[in-house]
Protein backbone atom coordinates (compact mmCIF):
# COMPACT_ATOMS: atom_id res chain seq x y z
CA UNK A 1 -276.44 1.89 -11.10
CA UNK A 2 -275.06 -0.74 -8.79
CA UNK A 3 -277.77 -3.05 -7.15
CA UNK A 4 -277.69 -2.08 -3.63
CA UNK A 5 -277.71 1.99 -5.12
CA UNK A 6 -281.15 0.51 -7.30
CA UNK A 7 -282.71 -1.02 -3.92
CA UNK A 8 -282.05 2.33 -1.73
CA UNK A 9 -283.84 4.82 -4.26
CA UNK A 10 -286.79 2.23 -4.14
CA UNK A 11 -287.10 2.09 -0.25
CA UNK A 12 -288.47 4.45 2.08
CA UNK A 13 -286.26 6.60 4.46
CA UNK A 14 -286.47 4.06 7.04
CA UNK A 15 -285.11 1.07 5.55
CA UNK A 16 -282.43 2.78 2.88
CA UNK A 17 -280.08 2.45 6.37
CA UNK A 18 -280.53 -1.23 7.02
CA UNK A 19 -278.62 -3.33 7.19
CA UNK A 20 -276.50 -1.22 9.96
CA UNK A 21 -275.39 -3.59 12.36
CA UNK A 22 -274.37 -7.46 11.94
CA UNK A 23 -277.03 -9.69 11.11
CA UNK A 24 -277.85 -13.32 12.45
CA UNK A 25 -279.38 -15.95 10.32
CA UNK A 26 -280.77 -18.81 12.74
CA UNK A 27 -280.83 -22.52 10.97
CA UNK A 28 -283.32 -24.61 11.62
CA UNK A 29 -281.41 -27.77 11.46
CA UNK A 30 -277.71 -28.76 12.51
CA UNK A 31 -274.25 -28.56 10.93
CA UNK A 32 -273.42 -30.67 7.92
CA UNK A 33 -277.16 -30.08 6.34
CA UNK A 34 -278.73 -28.71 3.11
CA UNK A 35 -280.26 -26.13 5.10
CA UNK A 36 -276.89 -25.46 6.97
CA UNK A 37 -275.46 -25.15 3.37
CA UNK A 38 -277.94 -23.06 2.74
CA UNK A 39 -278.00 -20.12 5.26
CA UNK A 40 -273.83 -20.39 5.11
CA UNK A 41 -274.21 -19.51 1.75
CA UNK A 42 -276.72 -16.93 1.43
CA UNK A 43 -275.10 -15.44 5.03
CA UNK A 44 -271.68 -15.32 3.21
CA UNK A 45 -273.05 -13.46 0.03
CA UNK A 46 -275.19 -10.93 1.78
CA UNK A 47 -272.53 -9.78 3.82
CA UNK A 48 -270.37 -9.37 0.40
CA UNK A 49 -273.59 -7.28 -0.69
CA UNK A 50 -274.23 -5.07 2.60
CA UNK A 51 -270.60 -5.21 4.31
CA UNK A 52 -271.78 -6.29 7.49
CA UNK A 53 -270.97 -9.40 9.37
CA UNK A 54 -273.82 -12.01 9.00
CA UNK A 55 -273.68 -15.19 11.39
CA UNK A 56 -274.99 -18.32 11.46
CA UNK A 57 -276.63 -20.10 14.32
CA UNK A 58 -277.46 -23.78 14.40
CA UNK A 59 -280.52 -24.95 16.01
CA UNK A 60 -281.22 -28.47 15.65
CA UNK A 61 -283.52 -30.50 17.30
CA UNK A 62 -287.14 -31.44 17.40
CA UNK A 63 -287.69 -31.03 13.49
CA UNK A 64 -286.83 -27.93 13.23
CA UNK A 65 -289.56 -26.47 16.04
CA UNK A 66 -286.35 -25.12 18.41
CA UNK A 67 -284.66 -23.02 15.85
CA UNK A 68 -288.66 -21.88 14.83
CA UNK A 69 -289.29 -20.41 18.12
CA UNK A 70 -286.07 -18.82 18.63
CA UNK A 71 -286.57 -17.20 15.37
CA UNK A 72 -290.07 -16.42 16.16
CA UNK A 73 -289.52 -14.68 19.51
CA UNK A 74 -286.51 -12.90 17.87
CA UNK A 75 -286.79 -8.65 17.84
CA UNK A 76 -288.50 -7.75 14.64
CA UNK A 77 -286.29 -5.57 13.26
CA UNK A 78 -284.24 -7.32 10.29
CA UNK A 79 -281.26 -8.02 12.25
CA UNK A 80 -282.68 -12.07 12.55
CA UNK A 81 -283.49 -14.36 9.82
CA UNK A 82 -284.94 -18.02 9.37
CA UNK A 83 -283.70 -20.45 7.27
CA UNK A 84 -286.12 -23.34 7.14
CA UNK A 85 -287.70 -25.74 4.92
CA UNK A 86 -291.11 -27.19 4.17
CA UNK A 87 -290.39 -29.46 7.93
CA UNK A 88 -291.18 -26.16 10.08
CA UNK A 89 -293.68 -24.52 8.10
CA UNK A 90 -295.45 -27.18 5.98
CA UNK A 91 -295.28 -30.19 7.63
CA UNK A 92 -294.66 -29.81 11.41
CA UNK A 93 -298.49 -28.15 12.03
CA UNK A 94 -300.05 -31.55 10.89
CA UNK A 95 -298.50 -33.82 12.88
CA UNK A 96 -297.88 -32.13 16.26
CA UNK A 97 -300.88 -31.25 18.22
CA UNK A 98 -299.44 -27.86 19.89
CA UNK A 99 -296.67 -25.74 18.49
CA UNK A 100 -294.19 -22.92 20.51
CA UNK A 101 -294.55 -20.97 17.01
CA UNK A 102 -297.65 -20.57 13.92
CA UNK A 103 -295.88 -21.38 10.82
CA UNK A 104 -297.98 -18.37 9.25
CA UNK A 105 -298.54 -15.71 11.36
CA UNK A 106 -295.03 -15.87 13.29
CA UNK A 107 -292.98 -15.05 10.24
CA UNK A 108 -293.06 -12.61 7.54
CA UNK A 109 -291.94 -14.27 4.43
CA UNK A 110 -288.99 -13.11 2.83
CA UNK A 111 -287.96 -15.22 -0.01
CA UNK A 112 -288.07 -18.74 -1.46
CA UNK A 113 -284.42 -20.40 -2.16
CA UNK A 114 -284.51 -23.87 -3.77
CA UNK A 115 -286.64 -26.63 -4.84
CA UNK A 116 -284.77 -30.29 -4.39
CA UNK A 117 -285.64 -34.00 -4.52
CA UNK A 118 -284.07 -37.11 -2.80
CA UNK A 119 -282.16 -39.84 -3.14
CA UNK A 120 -283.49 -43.25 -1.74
CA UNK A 121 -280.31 -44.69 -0.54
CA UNK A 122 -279.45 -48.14 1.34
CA UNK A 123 -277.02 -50.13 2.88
CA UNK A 124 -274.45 -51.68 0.75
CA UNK A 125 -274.94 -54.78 2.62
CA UNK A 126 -278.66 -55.34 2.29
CA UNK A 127 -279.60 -57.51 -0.64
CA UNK A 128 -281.40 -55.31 -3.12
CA UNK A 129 -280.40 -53.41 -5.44
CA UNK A 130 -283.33 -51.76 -6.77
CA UNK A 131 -286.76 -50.42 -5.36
CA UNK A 132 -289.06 -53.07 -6.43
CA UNK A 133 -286.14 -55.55 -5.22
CA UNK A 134 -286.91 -53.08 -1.60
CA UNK A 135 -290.06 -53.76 -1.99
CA UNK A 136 -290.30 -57.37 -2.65
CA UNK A 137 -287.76 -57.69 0.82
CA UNK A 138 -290.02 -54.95 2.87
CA UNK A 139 -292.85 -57.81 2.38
CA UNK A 140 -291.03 -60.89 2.64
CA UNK A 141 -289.97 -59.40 6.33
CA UNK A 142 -292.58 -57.42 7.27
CA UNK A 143 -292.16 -54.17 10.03
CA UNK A 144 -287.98 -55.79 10.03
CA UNK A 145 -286.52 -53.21 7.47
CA UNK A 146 -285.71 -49.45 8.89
CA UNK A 147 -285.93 -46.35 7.05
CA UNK A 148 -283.88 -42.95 9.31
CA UNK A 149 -285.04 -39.60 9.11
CA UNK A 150 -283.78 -36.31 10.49
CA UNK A 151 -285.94 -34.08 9.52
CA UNK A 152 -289.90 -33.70 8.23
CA UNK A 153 -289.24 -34.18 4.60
CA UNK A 154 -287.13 -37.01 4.94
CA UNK A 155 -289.54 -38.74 6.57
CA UNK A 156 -292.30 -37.50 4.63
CA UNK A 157 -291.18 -39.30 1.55
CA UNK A 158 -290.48 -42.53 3.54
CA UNK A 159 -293.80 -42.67 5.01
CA UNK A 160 -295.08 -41.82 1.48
CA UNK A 161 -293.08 -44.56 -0.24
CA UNK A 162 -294.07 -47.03 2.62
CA UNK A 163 -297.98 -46.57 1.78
CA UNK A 164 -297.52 -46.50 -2.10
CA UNK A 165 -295.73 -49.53 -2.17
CA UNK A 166 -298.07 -50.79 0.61
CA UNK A 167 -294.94 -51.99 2.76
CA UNK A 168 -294.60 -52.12 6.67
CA UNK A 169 -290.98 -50.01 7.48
CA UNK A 170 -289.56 -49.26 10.99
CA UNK A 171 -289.26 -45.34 11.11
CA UNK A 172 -286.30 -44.51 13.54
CA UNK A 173 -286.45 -40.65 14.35
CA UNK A 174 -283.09 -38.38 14.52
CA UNK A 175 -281.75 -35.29 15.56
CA UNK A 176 -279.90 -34.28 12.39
CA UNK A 177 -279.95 -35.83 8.81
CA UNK A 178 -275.92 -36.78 8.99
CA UNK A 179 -276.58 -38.56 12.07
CA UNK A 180 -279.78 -40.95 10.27
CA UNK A 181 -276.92 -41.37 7.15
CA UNK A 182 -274.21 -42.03 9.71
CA UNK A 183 -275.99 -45.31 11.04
CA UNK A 184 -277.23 -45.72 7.61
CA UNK A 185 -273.29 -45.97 6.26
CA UNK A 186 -273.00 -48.32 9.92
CA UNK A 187 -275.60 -50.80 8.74
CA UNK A 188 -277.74 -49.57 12.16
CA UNK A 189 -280.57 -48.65 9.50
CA UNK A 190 -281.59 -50.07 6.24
CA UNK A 191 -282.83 -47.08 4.45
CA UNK A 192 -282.72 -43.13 4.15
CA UNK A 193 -284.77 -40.46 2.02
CA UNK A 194 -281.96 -38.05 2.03
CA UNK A 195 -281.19 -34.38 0.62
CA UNK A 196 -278.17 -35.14 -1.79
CA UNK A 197 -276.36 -32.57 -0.11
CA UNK A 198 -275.51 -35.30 2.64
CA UNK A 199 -276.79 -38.21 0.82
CA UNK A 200 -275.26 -38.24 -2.60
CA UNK A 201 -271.49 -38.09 -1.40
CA UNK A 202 -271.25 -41.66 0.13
CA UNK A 203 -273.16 -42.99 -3.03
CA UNK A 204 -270.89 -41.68 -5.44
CA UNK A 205 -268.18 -43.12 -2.88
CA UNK A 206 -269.32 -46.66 -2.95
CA UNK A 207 -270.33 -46.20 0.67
CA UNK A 208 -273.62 -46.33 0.64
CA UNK A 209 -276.23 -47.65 -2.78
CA UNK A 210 -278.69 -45.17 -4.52
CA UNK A 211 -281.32 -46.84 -5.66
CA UNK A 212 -283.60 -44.06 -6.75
CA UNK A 213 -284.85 -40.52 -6.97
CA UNK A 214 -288.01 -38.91 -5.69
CA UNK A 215 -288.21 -36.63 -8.79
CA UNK A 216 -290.57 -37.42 -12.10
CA UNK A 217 -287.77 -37.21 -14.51
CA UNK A 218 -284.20 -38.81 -13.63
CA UNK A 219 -281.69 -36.11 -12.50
CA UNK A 220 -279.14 -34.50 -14.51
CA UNK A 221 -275.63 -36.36 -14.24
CA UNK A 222 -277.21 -39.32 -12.54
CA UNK A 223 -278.89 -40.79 -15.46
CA UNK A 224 -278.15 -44.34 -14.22
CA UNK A 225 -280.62 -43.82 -10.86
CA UNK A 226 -284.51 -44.71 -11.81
CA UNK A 227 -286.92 -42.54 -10.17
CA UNK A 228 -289.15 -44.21 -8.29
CA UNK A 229 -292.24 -43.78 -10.21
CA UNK A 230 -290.62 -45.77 -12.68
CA UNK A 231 -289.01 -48.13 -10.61
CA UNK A 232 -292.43 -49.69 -9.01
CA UNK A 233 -294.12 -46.91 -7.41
CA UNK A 234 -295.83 -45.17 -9.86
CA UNK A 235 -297.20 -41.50 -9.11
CA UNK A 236 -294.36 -41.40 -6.69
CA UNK A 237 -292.93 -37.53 -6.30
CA UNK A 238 -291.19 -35.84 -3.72
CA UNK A 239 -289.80 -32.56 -3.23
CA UNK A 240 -287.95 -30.96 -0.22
CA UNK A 241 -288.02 -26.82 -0.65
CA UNK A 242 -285.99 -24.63 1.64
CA UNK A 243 -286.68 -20.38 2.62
CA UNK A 244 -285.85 -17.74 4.49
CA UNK A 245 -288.55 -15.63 6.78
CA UNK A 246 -288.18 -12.73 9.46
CA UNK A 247 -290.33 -12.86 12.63
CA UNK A 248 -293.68 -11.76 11.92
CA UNK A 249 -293.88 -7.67 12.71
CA UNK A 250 -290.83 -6.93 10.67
CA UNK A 251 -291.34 -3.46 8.59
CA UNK A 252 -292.48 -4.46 5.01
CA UNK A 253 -290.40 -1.97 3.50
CA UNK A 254 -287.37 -3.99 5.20
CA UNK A 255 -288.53 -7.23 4.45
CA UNK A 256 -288.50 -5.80 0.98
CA UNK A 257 -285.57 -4.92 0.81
CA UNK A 258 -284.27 -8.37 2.55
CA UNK A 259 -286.10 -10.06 0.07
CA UNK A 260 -284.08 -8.10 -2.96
CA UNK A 261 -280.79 -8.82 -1.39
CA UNK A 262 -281.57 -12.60 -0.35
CA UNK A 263 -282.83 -12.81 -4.52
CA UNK A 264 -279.45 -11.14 -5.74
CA UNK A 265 -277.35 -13.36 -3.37
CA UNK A 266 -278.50 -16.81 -4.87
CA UNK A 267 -277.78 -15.28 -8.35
CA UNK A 268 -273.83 -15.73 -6.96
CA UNK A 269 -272.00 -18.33 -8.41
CA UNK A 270 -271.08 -19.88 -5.00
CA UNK A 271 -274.72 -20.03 -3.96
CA UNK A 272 -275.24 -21.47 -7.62
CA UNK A 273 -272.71 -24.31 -7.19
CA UNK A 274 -274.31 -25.35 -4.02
CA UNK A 275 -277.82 -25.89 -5.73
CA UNK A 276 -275.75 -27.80 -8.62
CA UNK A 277 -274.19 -29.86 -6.07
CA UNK A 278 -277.83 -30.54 -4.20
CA UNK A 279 -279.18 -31.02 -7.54
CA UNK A 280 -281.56 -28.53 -6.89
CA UNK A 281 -283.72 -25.65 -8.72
CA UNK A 282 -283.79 -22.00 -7.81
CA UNK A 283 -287.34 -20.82 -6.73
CA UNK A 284 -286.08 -17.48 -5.43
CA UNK A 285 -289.32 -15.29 -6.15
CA UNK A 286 -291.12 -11.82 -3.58
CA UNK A 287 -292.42 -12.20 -0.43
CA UNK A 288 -295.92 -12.89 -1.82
CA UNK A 289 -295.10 -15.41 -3.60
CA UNK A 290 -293.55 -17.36 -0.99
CA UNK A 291 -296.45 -16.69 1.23
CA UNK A 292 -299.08 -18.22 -1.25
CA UNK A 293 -296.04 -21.11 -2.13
CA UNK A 294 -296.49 -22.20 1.76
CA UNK A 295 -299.48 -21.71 1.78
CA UNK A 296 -299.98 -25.07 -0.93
CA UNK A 297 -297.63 -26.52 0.07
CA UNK A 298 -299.11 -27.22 3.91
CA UNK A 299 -302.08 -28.29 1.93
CA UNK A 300 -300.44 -30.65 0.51
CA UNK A 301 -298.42 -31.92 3.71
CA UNK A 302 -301.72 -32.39 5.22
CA UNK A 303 -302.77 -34.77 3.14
CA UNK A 304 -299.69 -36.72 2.90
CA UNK A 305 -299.25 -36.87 7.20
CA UNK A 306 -302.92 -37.93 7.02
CA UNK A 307 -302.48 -40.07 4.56
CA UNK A 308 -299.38 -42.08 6.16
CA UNK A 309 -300.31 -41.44 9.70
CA UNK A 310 -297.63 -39.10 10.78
CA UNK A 311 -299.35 -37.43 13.45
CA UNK A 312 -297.89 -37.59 16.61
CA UNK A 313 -300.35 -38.81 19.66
């Protein structure tokens, strides 16, 4: 019995029809991404599964909160999803006062997709060549060095690093994370936390220097980059996680079966090479789960934007 045979049997009457029309998966960040990878990926795969067209739509800007309302105010009827990370529904809550969205109870969850850490990357011309050599030059020239961020998690592990290693760094905010490496790779900033979906091509290019990685144990085919704990910052881990939700209101039954088809698509090889590539982990897992996954995770956000005084006035 073929998958999509398996799912319809399960279902009630009203969702063994869906998908019937094209469906639109809304980004939450900009072209060139992880997250952009992401929902290109999945889109691509479920409409290999279903038959029907599945488009992508960028919405970049303001960490993520544009593309969050859009998707939030979308019709709840399957035919929009979210792709998102930890930024929009972990982090953003914390440090903005007022939100167009609620991070819980304007989205039904649907599925989780991967689990990836970071690469601490700088510019090839600034003299270190390690983090405690960063750290050492972050004190000898304090509130000089810049670290770039485009997007929450980026600059969640800056801000983290900065008040572990008890450094002053110049956080310089932007619209999309291949814009922050862009000045990174045109010595305009010093330093990026950075997905290695956009970050680990200029290091292994000579572009750019990786110095470290935000995981506990050293990542698979980059032996030679320390993590950070090791490399002066002990306790140091961070972890950028990316999703897919439906607005809130959606019928379970077809957020069910979403969450079945979203699950088989990231078995795909393609989707499989992609979390190779972002040196990632699969944490594809039911609705529930994802629910009570956010759920920790913005208690731990909290304490980190508290902790390095992310909140925005």
């Amino acid at each position: 019995m073929s998958l999509l045979v398996g799912i319809a049997l399960a279902l009630p009457a009203a969702a063994q029809d869906y998908p019937a029309k094209p469906v639109k998966i809304i980004a939450a960040f900009g072209p060139g991404t992880a997250t952009d990878f992401a929902a290109r990926t999945i889109g691509a795969e479920l409409s290999t599964l279903t038959g029907q067209p599945v488009v992508i739509e960028n919405k970049p800007g303001a960490e993520g909160q544009i593309a969050a309302q859009a998707a939030a105010s979308a019709p709840a009827d399957g035919y929009t999803l979210f792709v998102t990370t930890q930024t929009t529904q972990a982090i953003n809550p914390h440090v903005y006062k007022s939100l167009a969205y609620d991070p819980v109870k304007s989205f039904a969850p649907v599925t989780g997709l991967s689990l990836s850490a970071q690469i601490v990357m700088v510019r090839n011309d600034l003299p270190v060549k390690s983090v405690s050599e960063l750290i050492a030059l972050a004190r000898a020239q304090p509130g000089k060095l810049s670290f770039g961020s485009g997007n929450g998690s980026s600059r969640g592990g800056a801000e983290l690093f900065r008040i572990m290693a008890k450094i002053d760094l110049l956080g310089v905010p932007y619209k999309t994370q291949p814009q922050a490496i862009g000045d990174l790779l045109g010595g305009r900033i010093d330093v990026i936390f950075s997905d290695f979906t956009t970050g680990l091509p200029p290091v292994l290019d000579g572009r750019a220097r990786g110095i470290a990685v935000t995981s506990k144990q050293r990542v698979p085919g980059l032996e030679q980059i320390p993590t950070v704990d090791e490399s002066g910052v002990p306790g140091f881990e961070m972890w950028a996680w990316a999703a897919v939700y439906a607005p809130a209101g959606t019928p379970k039954p077809i957020v069910d079966r979403l969450s079945a088809l979203v699950r088989e698509a990231a078995k795909s090889t393609n989707y499989r090479n992609l979390i190779q590539t972002n040196r990632g982990v699969s944490f594809a897992g039911t609705p529930e789960e994802l629910a009570a996954f956010q759920a920790s995770e913005t208690k731990k956000w909290g304490e980190i934007v508290a902790i390095a005084g992310m909140k925005e006035p």
